[in-house]
Protein backbone atom coordinates (compact mmCIF):
# COMPACT_ATOMS: atom_id res chain seq x y z
CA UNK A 1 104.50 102.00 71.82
CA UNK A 2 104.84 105.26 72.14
CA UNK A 3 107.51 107.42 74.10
CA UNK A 4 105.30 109.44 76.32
CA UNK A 5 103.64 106.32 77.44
CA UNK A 6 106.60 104.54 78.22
CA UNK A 7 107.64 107.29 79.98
CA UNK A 8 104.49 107.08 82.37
CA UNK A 9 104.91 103.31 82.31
CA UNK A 10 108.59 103.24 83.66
CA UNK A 11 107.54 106.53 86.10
CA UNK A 12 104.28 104.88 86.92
CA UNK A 13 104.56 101.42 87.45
CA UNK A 14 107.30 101.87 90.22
CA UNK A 15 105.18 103.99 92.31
CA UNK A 16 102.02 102.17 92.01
CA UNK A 17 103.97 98.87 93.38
CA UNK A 18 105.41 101.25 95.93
CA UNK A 19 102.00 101.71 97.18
CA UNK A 20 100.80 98.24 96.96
CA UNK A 21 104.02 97.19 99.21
CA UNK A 22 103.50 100.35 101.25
CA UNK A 23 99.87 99.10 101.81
CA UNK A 24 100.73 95.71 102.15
CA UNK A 25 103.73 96.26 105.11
CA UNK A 26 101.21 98.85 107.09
CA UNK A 27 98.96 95.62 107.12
CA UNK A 28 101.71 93.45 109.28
CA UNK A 29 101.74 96.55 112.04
CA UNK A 30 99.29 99.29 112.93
CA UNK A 31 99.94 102.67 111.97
CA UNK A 32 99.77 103.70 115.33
CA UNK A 33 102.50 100.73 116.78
CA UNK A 34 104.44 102.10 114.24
CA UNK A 35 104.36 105.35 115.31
CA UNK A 36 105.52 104.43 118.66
CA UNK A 37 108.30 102.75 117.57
CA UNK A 38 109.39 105.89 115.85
CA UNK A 39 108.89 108.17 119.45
CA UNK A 40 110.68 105.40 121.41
CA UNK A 41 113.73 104.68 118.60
CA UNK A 42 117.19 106.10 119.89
CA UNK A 43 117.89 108.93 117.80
CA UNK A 44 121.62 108.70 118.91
CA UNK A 45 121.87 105.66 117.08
CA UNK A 46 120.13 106.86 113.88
CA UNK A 47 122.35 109.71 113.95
CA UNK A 48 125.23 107.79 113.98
CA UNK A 49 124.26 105.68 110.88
CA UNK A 50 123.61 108.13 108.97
CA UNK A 51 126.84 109.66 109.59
CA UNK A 52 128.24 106.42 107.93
CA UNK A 53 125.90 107.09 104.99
CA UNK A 54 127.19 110.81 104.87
CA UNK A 55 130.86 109.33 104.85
CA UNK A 56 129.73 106.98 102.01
CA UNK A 57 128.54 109.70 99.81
CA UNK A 58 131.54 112.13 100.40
CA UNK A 59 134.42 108.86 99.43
CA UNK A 60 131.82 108.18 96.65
CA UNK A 61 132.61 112.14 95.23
CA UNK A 62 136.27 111.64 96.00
CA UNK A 63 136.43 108.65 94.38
CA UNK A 64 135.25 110.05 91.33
CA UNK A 65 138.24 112.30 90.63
CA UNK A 66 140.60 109.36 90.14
CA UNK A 67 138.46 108.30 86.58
CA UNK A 68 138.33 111.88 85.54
CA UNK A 69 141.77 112.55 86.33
CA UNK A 70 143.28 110.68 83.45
CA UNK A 71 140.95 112.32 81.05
CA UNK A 72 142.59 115.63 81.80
CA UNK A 73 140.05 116.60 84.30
CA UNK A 74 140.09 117.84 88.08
CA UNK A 75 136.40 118.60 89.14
CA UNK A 76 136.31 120.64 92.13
CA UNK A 77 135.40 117.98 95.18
CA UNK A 78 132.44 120.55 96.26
CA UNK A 79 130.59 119.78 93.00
CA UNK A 80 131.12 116.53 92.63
CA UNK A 81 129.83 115.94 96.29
CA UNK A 82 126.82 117.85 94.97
CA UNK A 83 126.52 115.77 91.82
CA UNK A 84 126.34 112.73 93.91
CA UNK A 85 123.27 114.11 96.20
CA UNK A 86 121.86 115.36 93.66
CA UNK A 87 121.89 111.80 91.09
CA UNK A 88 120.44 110.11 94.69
CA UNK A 89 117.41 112.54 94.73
CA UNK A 90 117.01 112.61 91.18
CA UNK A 91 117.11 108.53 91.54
CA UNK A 92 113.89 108.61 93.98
CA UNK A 93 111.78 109.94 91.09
CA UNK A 94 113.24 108.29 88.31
CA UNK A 95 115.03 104.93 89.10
CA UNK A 96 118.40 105.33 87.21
CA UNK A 97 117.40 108.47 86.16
CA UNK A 98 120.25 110.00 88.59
CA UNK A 99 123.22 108.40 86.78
CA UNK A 100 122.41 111.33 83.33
CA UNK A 101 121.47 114.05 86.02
CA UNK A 102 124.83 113.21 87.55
CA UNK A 103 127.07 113.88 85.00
CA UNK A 104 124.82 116.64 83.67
CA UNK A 105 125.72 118.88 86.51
CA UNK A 106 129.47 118.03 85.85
CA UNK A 107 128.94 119.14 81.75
CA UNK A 108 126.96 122.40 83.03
CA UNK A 109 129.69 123.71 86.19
CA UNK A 110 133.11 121.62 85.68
CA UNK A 111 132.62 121.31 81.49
CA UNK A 112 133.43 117.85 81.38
CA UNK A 113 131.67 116.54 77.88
CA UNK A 114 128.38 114.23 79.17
CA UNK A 115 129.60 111.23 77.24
CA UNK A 116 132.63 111.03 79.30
CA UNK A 117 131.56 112.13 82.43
CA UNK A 118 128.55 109.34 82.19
CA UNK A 119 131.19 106.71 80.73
CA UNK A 120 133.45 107.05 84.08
CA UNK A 121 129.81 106.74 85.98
CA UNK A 122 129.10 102.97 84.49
CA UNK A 123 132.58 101.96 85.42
CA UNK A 124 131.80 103.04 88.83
CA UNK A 125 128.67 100.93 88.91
CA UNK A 126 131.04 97.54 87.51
CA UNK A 127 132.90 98.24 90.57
CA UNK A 128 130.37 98.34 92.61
CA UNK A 129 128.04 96.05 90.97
CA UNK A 130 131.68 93.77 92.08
CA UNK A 131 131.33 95.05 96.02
CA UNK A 132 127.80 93.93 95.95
CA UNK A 133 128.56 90.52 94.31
CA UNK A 134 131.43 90.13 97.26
CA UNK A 135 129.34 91.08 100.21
CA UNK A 136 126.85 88.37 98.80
CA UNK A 137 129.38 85.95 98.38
CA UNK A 138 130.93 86.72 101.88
CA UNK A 139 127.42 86.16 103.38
CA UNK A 140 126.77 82.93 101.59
CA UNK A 141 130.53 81.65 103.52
CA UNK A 142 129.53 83.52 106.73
CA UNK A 143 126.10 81.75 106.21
CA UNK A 144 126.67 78.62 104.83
CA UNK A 145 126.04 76.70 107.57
CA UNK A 146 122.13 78.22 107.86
CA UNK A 147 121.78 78.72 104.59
CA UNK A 148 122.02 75.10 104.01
CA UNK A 149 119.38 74.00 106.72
CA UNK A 150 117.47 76.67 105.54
CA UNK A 151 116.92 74.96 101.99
CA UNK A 152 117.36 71.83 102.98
CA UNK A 153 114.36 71.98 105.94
CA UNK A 154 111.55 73.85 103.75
CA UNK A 155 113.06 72.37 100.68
CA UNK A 156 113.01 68.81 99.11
CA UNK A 157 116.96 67.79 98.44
CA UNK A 158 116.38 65.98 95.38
CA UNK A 159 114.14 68.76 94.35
CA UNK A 160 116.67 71.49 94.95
CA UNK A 161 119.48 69.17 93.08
CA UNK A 162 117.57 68.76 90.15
CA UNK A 163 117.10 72.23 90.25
CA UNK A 164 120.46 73.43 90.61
CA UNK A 165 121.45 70.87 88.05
CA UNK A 166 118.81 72.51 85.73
CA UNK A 167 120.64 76.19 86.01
CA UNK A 168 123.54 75.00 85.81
CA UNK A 169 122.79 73.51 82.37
CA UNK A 170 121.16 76.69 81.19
CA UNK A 171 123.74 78.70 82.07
CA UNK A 172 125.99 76.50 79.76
CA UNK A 173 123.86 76.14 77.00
CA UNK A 174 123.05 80.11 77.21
CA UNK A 175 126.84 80.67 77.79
CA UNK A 176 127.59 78.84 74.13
CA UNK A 177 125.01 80.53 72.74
CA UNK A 178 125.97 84.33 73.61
CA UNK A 179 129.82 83.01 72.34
CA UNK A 180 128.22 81.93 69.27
CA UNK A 181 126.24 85.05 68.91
CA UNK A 182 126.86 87.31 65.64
CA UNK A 183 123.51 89.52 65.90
CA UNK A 184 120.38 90.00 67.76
CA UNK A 185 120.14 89.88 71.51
CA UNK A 186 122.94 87.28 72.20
CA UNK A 187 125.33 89.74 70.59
CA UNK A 188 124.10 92.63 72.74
CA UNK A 189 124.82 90.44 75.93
CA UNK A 190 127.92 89.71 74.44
CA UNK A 191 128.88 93.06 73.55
CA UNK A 192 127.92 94.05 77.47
CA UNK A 193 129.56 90.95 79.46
CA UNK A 194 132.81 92.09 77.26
CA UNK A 195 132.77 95.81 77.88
CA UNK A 196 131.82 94.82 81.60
CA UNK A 197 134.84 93.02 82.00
CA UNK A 198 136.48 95.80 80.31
CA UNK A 199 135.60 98.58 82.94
CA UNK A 200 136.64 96.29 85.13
CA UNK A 201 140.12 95.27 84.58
CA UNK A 202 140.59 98.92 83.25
CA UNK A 203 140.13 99.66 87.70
CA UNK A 204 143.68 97.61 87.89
CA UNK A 205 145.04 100.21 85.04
CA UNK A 206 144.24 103.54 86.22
CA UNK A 207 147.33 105.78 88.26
CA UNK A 208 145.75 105.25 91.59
CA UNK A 209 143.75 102.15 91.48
CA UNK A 210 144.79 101.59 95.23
CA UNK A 211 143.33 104.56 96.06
CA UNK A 212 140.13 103.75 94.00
CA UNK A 213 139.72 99.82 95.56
CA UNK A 214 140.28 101.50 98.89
CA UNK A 215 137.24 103.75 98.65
CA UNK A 216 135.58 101.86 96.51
CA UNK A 217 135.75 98.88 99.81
CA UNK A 218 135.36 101.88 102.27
CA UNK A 219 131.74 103.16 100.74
CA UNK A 220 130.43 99.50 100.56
CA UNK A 221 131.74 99.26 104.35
CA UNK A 222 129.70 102.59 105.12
CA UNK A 223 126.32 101.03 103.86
CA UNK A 224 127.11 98.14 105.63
CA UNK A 225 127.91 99.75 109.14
CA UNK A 226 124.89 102.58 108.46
CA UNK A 227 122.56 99.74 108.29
CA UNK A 228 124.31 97.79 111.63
CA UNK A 229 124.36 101.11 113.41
CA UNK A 230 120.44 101.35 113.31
CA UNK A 231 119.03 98.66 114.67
CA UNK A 232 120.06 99.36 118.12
CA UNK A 233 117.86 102.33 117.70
CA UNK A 234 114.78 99.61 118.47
CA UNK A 235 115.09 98.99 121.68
CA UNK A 236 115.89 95.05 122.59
CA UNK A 237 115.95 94.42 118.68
CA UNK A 238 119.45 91.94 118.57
CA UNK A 239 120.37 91.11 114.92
CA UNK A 240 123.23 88.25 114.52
CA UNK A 241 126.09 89.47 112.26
CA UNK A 242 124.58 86.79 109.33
CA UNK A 243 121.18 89.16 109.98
CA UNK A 244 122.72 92.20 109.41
CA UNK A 245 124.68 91.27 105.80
CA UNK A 246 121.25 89.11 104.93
CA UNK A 247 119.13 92.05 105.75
CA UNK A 248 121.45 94.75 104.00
CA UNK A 249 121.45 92.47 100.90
CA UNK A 250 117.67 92.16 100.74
CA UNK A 251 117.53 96.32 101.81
CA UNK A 252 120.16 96.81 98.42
CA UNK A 253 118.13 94.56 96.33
CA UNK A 254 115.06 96.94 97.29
CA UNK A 255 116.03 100.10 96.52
CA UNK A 256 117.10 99.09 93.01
CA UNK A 257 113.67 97.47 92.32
CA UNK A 258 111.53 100.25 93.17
CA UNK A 259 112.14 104.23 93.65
CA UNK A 260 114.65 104.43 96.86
CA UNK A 261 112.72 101.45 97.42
CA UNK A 262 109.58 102.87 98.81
CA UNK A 263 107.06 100.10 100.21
CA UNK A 264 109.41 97.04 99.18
CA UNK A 265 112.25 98.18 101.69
CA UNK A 266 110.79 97.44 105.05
CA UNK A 267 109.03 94.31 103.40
CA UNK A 268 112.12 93.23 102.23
CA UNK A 269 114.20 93.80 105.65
CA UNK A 270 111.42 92.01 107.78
CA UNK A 271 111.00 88.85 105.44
CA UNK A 272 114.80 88.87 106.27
CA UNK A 273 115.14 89.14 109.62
CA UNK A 274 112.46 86.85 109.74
CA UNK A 275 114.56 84.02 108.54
CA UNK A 276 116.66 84.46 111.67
CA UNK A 277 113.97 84.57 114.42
CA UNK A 278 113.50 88.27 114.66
CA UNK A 279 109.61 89.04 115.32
CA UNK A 280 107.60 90.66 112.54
CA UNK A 281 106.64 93.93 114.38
CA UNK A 282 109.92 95.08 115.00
CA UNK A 283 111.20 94.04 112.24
CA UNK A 284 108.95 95.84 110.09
CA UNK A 285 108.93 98.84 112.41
CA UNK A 286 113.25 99.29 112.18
CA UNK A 287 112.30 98.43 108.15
CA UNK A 288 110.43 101.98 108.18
CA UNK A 289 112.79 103.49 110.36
CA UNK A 290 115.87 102.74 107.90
CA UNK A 291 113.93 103.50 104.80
CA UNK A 292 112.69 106.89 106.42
CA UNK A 293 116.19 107.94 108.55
CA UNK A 294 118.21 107.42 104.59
CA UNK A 295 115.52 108.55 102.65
CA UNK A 296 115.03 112.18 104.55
CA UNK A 297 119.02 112.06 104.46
CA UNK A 298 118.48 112.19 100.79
CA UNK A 299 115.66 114.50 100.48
CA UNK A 300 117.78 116.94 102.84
CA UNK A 301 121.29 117.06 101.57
CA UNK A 302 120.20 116.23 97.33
CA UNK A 303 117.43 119.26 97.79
CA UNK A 304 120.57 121.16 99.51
CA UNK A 305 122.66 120.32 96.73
CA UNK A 306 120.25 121.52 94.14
CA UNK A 307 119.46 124.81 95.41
CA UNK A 308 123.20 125.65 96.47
CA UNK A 309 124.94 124.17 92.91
CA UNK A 310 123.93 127.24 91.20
CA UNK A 311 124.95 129.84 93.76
CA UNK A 312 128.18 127.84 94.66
CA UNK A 313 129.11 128.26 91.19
CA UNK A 314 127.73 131.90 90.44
CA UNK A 315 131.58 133.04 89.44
CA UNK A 316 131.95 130.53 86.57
């Protein structure tokens, strides 16, 4: 196929499902209910979750100094704050697009080579793709309880069992395989699982991998309270704490399927906060709200970022 089309496939495709979902969530709630909900939110409370998200961004920049350190670089904190913005805006257009743009900005103002700059970027993501993997693990403990009568009342036991049973045999057999592996795709996933575990354990080997885990736990804990911070902003809306971690999961899952998950965000929320009695209008409605309150946070501060990198820099 050819590279222009792909191109306009992997630009494309995202945006036309993020109109189908868009479409398909304004059908669960008038367009005018929903703009009521967004003239009677709290804006106090919005406010304050987004100054989470703010915090998130600004650890996330900080953090990033204690990979490049050991390389023999010290980026100033100023441009790697506007790196970060930047990669998030760049990320609405292009999904993962903002990961290249990111250390692009750091080869152009800091002259830190790309290769390396990018490299300290994917071991970020292993740690985080880790955070992500424990917050979903904490919720299934949290949860356990309701997760289990959730499967076991709209599924069939045996049914689920056999099913289980069936991954669990898979992921052997598939497991063997990939060991086994000495070309094609099963060497790939090999080659990936190993240098996965490889950025990982290289976290516990770096000069201040306290320092790291610490703000690697305190941006996850941002997202976590910037979502929990919002839904006050509905009036009456009352999410249970296994709500709010189901609800952020679904939210995460979202934004990495589509661009800054546009359409499949609120979708995603409600269908969560469904499971735990929440009505669907609401729901929905504090879906839109937290797409739009994080999304114009990113418009804002990554189109900031962009116009100011230049002119913060215009003595290098």
């Amino acid at each position: 196929m050819n590279t222009s089309v792909k191109k306009i496939i992997k630009i494309g495709l995202p945006l036309i499902l993020g109109g189908f979902l868009v479409w398909y969530s304004l059908s669960k709630i008038s367009i005018e209910t929903l703009v009521q909900y967004f003239k009677d939110a709290n804006y106090g409370w919005i406010a304050l979750g987004l100054f989470f998200g703010v915090l998130s961004h600004l650890s996330r920049a900080y953090r990033w100094k204690y990979l490049l350190e050991p390389m023999g670089y010290k980026p100033d904190f100023g441009n790697s704050t506007m790196a970060v913005l930047v990669a998030y805006l760049v990320n609405y257009a292009v999904p993962r697009a903002g990961e290249v743009s990111r250390a692009a900005v750091m080869t152009n103002y800091e002259n830190i080579p790309f290769e390396k700059g990018f490299g300290t970027i994917v071991a970020e993501r292993m740690a985080d793709l880790i955070m992500m993997l424990s917050i979903i693990a904490i919720t299934l403990f949290v949860q356990f309880d309701f997760i289990f009568e959730l499967l076991t009342k709209n599924f069939d036991p045996i049914k689920i069992g056999i099913l289980l049973g069936s991954l669990v045999l898979v992921f052997v057999v598939f497991t063997r395989y990939v060991k086994k592996a000495k070309s094609g795709i099963g060497l790939k996933i090999k080659k990936f699982v190993v240098g996965l575990i490889e950025g990982v354990t290289s976290i516990f080997k770096m000069k201040h991998k306290w320092a790291f885990i610490f703000h690697t736990v305190f941006i996850w804990l941002m997202y976590v309270l910037m979502f929990w911070a919002t839904i006050p902003a509905i009036d009456g809306l009352h999410v249970p704490l296994g709500g709010v971690l189901i609800g952020f999961i679904a939210g995460g899952f979202a934004i990495a399927a589509t661009n800054g998950g546009i359409g499949l965000y609120p979708v995603a929320v409600a269908g969560a906060l469904a499971l735990f009695g929440i009505a669907e209008e609401p729901a929905t409605a504090f879906g839109w709200i937290m797409w739009t309150a994080q999304t114009l946070m990113i418009i804002v501060f990554g189109g900031l970022a962009f116009l100011l990198l230049p002119i913060y820099n215009k003595n290098k």
